[in-house]
C-alpha atoms as a PDB file:
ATOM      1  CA  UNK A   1     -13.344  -1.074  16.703  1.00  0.00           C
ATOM      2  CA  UNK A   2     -14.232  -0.686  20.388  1.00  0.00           C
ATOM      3  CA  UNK A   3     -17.337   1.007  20.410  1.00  0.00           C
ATOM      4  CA  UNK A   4     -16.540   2.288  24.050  1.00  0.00           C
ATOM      5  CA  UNK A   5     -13.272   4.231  22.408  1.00  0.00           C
ATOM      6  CA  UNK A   6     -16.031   5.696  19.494  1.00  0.00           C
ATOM      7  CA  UNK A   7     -17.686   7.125  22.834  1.00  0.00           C
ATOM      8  CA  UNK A   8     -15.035   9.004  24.860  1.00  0.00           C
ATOM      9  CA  UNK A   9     -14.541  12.826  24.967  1.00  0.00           C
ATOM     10  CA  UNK A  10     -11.860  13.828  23.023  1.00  0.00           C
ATOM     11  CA  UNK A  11      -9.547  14.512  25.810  1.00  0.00           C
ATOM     12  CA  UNK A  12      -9.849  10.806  27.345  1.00  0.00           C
ATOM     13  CA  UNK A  13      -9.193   9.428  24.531  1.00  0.00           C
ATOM     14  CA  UNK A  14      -5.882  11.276  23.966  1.00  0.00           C
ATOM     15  CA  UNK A  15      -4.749  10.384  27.287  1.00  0.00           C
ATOM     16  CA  UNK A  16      -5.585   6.807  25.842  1.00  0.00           C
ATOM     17  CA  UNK A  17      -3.207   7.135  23.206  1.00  0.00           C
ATOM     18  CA  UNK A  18      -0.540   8.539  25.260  1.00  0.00           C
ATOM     19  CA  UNK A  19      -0.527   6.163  27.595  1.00  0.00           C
ATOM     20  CA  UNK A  20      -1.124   2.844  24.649  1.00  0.00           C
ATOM     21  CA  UNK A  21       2.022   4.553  23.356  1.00  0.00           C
ATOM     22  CA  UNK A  22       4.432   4.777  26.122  1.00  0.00           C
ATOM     23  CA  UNK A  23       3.287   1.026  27.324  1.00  0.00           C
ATOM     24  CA  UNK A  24       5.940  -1.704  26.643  1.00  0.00           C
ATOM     25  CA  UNK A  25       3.315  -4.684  26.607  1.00  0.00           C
ATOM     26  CA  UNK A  26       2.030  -6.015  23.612  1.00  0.00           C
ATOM     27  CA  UNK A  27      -0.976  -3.630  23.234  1.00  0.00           C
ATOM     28  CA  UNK A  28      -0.586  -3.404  19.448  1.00  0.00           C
ATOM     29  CA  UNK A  29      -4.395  -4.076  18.791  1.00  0.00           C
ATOM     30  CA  UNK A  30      -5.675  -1.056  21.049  1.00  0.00           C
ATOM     31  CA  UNK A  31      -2.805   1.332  19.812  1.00  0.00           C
ATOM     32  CA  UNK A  32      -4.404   0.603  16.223  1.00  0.00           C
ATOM     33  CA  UNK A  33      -8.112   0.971  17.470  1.00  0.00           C
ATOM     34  CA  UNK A  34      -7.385   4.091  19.412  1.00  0.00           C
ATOM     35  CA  UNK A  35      -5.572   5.800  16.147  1.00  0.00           C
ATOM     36  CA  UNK A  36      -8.628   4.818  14.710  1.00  0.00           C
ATOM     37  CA  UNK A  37     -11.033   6.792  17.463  1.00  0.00           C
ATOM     38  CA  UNK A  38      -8.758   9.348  16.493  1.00  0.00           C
ATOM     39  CA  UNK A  39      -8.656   9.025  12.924  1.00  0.00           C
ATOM     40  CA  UNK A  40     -12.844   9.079  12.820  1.00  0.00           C
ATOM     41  CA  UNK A  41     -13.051  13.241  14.375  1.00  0.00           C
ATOM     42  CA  UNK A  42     -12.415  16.461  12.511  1.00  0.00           C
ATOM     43  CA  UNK A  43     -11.083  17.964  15.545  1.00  0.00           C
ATOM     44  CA  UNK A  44      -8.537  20.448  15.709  1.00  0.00           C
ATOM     45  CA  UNK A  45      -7.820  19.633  19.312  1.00  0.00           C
ATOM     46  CA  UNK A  46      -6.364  16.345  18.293  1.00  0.00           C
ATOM     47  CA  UNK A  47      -4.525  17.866  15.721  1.00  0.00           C
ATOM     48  CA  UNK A  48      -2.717  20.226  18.162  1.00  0.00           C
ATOM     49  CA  UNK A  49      -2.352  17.250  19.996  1.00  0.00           C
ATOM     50  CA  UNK A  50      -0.658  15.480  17.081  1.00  0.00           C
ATOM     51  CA  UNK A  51       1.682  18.254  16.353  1.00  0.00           C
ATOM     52  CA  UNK A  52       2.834  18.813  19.804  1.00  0.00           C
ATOM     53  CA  UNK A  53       3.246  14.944  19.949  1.00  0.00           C
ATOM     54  CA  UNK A  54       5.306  15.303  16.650  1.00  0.00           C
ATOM     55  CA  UNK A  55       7.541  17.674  18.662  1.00  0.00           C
ATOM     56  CA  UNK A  56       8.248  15.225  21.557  1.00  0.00           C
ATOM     57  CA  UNK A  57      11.879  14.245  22.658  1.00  0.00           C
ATOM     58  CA  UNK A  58      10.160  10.656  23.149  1.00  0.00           C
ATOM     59  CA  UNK A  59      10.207   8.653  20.155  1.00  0.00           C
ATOM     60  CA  UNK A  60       6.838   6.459  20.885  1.00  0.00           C
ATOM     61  CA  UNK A  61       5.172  10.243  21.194  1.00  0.00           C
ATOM     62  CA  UNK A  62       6.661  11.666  17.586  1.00  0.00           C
ATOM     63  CA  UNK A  63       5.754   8.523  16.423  1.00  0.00           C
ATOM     64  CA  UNK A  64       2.670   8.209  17.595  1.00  0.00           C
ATOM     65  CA  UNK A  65       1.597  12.358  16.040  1.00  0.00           C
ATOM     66  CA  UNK A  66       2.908  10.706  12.898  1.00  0.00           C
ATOM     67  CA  UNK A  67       0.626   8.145  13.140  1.00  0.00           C
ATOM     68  CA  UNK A  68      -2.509  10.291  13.962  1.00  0.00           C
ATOM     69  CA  UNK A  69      -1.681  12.656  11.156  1.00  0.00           C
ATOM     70  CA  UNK A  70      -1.724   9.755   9.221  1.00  0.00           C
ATOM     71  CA  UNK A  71      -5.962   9.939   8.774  1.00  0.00           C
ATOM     72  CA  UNK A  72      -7.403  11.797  10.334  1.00  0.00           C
ATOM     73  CA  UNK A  73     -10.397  13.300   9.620  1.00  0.00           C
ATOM     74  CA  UNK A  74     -10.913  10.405   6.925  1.00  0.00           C
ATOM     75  CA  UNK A  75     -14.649   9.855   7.784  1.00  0.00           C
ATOM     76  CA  UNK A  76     -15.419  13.502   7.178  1.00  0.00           C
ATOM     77  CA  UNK A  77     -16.990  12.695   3.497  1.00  0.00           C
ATOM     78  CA  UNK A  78     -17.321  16.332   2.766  1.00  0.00           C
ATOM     79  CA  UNK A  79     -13.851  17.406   3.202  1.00  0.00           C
ATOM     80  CA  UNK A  80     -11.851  14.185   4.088  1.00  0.00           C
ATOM     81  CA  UNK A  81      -8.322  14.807   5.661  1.00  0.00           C
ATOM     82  CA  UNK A  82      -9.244  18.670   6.377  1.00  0.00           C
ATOM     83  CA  UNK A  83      -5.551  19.188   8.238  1.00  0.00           C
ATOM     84  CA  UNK A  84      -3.892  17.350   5.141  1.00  0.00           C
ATOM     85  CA  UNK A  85      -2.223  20.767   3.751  1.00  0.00           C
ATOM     86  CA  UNK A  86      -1.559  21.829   7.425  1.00  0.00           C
ATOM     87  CA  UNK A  87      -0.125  18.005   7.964  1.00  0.00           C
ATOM     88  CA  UNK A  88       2.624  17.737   5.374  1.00  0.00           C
ATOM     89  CA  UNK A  89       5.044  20.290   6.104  1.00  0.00           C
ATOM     90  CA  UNK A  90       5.171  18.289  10.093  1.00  0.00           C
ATOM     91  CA  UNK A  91       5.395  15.059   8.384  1.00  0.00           C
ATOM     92  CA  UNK A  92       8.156  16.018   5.902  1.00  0.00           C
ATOM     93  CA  UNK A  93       9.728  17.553   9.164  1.00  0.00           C
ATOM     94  CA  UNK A  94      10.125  14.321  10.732  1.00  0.00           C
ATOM     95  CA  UNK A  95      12.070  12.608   7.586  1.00  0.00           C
ATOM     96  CA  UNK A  96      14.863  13.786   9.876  1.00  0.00           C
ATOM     97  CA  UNK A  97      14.068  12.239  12.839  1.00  0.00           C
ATOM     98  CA  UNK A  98      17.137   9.162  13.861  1.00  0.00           C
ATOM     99  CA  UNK A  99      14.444   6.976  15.044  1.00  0.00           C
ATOM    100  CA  UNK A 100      13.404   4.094  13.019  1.00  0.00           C
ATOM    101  CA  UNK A 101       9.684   4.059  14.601  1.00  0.00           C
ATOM    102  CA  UNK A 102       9.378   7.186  14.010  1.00  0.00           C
ATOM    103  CA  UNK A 103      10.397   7.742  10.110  1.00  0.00           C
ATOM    104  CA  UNK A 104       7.932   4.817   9.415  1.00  0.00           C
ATOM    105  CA  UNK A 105       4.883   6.550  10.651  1.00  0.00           C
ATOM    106  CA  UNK A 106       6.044   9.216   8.662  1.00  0.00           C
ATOM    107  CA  UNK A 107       6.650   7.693   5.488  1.00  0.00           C
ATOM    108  CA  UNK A 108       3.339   5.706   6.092  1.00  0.00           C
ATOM    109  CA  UNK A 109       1.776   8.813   6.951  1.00  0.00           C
ATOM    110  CA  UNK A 110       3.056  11.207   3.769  1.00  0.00           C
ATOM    111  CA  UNK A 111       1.510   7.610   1.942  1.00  0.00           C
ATOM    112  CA  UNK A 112      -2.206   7.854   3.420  1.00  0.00           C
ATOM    113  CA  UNK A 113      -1.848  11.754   2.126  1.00  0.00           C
ATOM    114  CA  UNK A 114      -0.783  11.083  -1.281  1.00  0.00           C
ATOM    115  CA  UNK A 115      -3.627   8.749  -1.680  1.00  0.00           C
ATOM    116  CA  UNK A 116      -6.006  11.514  -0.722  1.00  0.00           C
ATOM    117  CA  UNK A 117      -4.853  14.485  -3.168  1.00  0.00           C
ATOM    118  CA  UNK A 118      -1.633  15.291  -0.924  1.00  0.00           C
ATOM    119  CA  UNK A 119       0.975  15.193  -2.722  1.00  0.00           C
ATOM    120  CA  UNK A 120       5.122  15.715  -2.123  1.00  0.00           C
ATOM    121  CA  UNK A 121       8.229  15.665  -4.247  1.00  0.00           C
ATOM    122  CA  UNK A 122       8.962  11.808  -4.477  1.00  0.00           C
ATOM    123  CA  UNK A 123      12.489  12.732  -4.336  1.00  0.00           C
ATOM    124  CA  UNK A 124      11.936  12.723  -0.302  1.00  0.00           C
ATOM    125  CA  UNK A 125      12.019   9.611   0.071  1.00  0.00           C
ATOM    126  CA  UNK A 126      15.306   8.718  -2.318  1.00  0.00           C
ATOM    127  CA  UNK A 127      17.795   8.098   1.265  1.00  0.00           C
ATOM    128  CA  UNK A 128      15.381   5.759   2.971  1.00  0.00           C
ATOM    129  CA  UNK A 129      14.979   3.333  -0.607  1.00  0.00           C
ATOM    130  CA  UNK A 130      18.154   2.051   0.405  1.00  0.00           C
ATOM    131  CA  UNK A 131      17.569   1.866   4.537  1.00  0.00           C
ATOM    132  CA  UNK A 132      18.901  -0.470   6.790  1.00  0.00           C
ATOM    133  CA  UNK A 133      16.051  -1.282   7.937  1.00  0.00           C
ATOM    134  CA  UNK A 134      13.920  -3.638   6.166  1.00  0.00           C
ATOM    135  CA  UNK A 135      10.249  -1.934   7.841  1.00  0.00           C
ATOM    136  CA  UNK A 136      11.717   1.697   6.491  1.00  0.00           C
ATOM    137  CA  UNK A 137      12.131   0.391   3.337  1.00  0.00           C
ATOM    138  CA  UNK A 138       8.433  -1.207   3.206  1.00  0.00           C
ATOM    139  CA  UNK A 139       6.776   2.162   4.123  1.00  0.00           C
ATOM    140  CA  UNK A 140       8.412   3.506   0.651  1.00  0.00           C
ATOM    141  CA  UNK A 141       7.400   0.752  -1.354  1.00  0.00           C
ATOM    142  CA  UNK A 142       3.653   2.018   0.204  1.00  0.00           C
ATOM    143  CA  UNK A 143       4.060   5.708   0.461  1.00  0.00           C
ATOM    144  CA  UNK A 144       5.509   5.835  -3.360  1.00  0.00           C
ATOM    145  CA  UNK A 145       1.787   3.798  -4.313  1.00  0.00           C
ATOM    146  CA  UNK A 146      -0.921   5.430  -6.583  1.00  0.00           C
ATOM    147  CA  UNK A 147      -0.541   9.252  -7.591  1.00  0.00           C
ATOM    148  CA  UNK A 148       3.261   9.162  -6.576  1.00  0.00           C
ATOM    149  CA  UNK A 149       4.002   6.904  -9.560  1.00  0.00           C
ATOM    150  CA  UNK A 150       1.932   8.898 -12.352  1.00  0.00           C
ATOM    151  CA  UNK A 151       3.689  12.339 -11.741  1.00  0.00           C
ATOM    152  CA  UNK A 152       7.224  10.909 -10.893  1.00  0.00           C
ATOM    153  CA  UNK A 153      10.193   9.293 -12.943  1.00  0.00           C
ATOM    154  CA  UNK A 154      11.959   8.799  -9.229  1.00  0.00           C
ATOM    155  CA  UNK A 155       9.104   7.410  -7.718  1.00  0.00           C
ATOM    156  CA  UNK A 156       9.337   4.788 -10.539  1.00  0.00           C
ATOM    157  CA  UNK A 157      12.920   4.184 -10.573  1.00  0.00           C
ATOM    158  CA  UNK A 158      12.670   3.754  -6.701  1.00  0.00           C
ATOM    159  CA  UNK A 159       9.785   1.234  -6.825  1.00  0.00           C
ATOM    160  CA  UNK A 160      11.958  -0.668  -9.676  1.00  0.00           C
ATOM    161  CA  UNK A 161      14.508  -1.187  -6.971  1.00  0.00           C
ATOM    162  CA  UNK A 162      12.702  -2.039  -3.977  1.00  0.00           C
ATOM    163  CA  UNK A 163      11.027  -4.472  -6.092  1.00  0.00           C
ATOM    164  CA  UNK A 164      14.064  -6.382  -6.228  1.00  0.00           C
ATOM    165  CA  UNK A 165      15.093  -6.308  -2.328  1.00  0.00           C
ATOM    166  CA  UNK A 166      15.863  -9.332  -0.826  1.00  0.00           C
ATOM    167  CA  UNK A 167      12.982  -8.822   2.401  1.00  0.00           C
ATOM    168  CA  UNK A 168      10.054 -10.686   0.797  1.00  0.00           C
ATOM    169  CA  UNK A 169       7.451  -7.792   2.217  1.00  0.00           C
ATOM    170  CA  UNK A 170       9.546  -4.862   0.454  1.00  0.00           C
ATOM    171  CA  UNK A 171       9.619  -6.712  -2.946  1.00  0.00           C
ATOM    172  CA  UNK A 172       5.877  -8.227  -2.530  1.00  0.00           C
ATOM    173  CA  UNK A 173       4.392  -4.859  -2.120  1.00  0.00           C
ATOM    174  CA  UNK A 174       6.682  -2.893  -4.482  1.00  0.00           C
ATOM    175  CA  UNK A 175       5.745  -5.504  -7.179  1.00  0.00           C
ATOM    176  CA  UNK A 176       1.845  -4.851  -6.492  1.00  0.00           C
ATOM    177  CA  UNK A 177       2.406  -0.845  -6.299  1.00  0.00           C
ATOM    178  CA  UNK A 178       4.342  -1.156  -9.397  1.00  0.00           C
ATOM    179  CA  UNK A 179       2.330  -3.593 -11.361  1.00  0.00           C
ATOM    180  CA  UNK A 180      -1.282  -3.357 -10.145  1.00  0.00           C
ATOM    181  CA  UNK A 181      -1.743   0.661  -8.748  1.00  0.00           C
ATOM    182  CA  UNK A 182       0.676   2.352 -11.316  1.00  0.00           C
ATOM    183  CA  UNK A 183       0.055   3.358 -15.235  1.00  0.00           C
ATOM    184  CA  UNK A 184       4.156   3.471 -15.431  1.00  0.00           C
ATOM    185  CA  UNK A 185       5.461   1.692 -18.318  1.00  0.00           C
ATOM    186  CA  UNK A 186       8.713   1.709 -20.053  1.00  0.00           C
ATOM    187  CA  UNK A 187      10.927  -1.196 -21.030  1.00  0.00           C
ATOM    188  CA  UNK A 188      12.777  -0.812 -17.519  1.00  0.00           C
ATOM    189  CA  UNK A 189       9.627  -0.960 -15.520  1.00  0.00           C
ATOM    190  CA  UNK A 190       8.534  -4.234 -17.850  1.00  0.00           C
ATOM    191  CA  UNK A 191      11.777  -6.520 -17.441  1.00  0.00           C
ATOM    192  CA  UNK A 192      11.387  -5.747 -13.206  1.00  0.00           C
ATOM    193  CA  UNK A 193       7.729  -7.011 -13.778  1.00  0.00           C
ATOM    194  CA  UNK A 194       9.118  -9.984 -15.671  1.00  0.00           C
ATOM    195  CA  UNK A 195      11.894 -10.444 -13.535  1.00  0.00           C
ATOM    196  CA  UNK A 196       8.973 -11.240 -10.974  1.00  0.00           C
ATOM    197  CA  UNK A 197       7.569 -13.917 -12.813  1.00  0.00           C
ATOM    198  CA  UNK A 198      10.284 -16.232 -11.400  1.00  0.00           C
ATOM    199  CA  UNK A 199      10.433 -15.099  -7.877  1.00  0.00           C
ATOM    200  CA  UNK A 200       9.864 -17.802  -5.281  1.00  0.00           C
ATOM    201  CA  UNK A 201       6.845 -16.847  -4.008  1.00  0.00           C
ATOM    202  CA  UNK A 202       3.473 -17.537  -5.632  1.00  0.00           C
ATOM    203  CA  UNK A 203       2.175 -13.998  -4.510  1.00  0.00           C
ATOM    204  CA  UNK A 204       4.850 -12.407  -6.205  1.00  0.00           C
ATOM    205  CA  UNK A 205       5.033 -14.165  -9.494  1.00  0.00           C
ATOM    206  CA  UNK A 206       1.299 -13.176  -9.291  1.00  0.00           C
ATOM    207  CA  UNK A 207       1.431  -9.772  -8.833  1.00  0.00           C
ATOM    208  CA  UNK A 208       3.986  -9.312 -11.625  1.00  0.00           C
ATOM    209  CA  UNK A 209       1.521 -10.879 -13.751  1.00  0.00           C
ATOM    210  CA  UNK A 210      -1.049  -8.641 -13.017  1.00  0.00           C
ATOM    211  CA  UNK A 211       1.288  -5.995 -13.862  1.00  0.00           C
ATOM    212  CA  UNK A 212       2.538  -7.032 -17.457  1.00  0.00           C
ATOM    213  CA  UNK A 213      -1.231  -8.535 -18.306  1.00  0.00           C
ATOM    214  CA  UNK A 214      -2.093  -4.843 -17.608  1.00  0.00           C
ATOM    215  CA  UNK A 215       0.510  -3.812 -20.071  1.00  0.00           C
ATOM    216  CA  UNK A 216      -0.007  -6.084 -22.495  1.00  0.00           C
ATOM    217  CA  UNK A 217       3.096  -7.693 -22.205  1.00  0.00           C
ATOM    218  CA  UNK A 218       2.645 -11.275 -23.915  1.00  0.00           C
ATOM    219  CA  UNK A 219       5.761 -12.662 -22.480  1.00  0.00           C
ATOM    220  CA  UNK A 220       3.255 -13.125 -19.754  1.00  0.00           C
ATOM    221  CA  UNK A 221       0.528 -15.643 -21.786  1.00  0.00           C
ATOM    222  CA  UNK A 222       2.412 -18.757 -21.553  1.00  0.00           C
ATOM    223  CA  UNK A 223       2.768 -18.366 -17.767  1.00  0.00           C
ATOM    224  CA  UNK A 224      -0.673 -17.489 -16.966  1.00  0.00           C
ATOM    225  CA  UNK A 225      -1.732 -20.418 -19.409  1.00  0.00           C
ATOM    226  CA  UNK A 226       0.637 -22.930 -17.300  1.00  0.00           C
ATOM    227  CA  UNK A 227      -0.806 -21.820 -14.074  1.00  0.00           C
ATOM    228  CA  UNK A 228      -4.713 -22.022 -15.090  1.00  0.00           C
ATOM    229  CA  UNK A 229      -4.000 -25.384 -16.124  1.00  0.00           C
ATOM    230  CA  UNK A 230      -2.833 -26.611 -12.950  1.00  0.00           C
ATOM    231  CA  UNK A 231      -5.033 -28.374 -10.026  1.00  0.00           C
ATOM    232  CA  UNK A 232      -5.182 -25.069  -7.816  1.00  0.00           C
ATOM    233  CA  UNK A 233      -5.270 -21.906  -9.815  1.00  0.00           C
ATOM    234  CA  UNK A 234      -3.727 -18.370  -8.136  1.00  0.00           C
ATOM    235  CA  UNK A 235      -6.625 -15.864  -8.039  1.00  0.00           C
ATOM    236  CA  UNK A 236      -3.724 -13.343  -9.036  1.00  0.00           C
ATOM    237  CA  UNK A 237      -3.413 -15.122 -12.556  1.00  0.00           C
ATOM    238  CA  UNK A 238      -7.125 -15.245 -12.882  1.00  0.00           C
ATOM    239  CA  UNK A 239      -7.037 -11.654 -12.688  1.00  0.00           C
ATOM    240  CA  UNK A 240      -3.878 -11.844 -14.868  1.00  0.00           C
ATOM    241  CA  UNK A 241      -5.916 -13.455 -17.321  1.00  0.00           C
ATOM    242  CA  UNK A 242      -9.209 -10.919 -17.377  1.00  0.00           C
ATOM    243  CA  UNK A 243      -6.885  -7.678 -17.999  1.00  0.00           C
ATOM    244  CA  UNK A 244      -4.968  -9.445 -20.995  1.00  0.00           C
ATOM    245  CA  UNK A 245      -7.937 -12.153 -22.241  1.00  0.00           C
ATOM    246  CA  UNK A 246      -6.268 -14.467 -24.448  1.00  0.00           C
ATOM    247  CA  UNK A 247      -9.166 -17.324 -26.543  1.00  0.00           C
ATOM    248  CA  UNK A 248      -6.385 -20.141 -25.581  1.00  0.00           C
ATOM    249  CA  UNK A 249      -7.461 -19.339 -21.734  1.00  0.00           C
ATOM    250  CA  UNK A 250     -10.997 -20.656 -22.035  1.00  0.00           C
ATOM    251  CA  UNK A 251     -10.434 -24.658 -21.996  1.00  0.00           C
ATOM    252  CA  UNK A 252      -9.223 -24.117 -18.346  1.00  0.00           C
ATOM    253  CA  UNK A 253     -11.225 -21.246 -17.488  1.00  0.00           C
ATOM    254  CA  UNK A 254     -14.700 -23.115 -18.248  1.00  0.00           C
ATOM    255  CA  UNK A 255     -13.598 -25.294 -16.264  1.00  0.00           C
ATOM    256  CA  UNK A 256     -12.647 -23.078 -13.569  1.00  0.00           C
ATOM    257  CA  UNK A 257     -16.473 -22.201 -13.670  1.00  0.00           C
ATOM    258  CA  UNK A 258     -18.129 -24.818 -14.186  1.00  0.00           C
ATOM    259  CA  UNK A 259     -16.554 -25.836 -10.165  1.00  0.00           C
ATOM    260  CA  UNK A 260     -17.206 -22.250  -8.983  1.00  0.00           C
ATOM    261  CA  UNK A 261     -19.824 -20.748 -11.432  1.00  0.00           C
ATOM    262  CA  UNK A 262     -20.444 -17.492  -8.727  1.00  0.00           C
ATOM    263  CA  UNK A 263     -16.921 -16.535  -8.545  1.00  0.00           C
ATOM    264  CA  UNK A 264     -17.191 -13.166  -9.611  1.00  0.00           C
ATOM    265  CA  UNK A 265     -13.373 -12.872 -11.158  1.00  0.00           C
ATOM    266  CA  UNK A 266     -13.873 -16.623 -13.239  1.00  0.00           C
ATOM    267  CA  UNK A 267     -16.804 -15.177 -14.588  1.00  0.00           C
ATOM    268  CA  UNK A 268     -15.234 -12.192 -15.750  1.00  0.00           C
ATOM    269  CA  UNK A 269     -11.944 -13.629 -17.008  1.00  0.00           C
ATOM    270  CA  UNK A 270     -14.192 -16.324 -18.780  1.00  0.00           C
ATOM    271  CA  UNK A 271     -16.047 -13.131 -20.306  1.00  0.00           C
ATOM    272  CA  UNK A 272     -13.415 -11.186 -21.536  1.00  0.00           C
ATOM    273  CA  UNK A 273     -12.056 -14.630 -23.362  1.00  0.00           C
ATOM    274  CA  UNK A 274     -15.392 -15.440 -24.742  1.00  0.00           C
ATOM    275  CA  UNK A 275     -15.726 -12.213 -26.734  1.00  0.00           C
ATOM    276  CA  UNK A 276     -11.993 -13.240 -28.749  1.00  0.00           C
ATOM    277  CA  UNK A 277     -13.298 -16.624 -29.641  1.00  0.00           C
END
């Protein structure tokens, strides 16, 4: 981050944002750094600032209170996120809001607060699973991530859809929410993951297989044993293979090693393996 922006009063730097947010040039960087300024203070003037912003007819301004509700106060180690409570009910608000900007800071925002011990009924989020837009969509694949999963049938059942969507970014992160950050199993939530194994894209197939190795699933060995054996091995199915060690592994993860003996994540896959053998 800038360290000038770390360095201006409090009411300079709001102008900042203001004025970041109402630009039409590509200032995406700065908007992000400035959020961040934000984001660093405990400061209840921002957060009036935030709410009034929230309250704007101008889209770029809701969006942009979204967006500093998002974190802030996140460096405050002693109570991190201390308008989080006070937050939510604003945030929820804006699910109504008609402007696509504006419900992804939002959903992104509600996200950041679940992660942090903030939670809301999943079920706000069932409408915008099945958006038009592709970057609404995306935000619920994040925002349903971590504790929403755990506590929440519909969280899962959501994240089983999006992580079938046809927009490569909705089903790549649904697929690692799904697979890697949640405990959620059930048959259903296994044949998605599976389903994943023959997606197109290498990240993807990946991901699922961190996600049924976690589960135990050994429809997933064979796969993860084709893939070490190749010339250039996914770091995803190395991974794969650590949470679900198999002894049948080891011929291609010595070798693995024996080329990168410091990688931490060979070393632990190779590990895991050893102690079956």
């Amino acid at each position: 981050m800038n360290a000038s922006l770390k360095a201006l009063p409090t009411d300079q730097l709001i102008a900042q944002a203001e004025q970041c947010a109402h630009s039409t040039d590509d200032e995406g960087d700065l908007y992000w750094d400035i959020l961040y300024a934000l984001h660093l203070r405990s400061d209840r003037q921002i957060f009036d600032t935030a709410v009034e912003w929230c309250k704007s007819s101008e889209s770029c301004l809701r969006a942009l209170g979204a967006d500093a509700l998002a974190q802030l106060g996140c460096a405050d180690r002693d109570s991190p996120y201390p308008f989080g409570s006070d937050a939510l009910p604003i945030l929820l608000a804006l699910l109504n809001d008609s402007e696509t900007e504006v419900l992804c800071s939002a959903i992104n925002a509600l996200g950041h607060h679940a992660y942090n011990g903030f939670l809301w009924e999943s079920s706000e989020l069932v409408e915008f699973a099945n958006h038009d837009s592709a970057d609404v969509r995306f935000q619920v694949a994040y925002a349903l991530g971590g504790p929403q999963y755990d506590r929440s049938d519909i969280a899962v059942e959501m994240m089983c859809r999006l992580a079938k969507d046809d927009d490569y970014d909705v089903r790549n992160w649904a697929i690692f929410g799904l697979g890697a950050q949640s405990d959620a199993d059930s048959p259903q939530v296994r044949e998605v993951l599976f389903q994943g194994l023959s997606d197109p894209d290498d990240e993807i197939q990946g991901e699922a297989a961190v996600g049924l190795a976690k589960r135990q699933d050994t429809r997933v060995i064979p796969v993860v044993l084709k893939d070490l054996s190749r010339p250039t091995v996914a770091n995803l199915m190395i991974e794969a293979a650590a949470e679900f060690p198999q002894p049948q592994y080891l011929v291609h993860l010595e070798e693995l090693l024996a080329a990168n003996p410091d990688d931490y994540y060979i070393n632990e896959a190779v590990t895991k393996c050893r102690q079956l053998s």
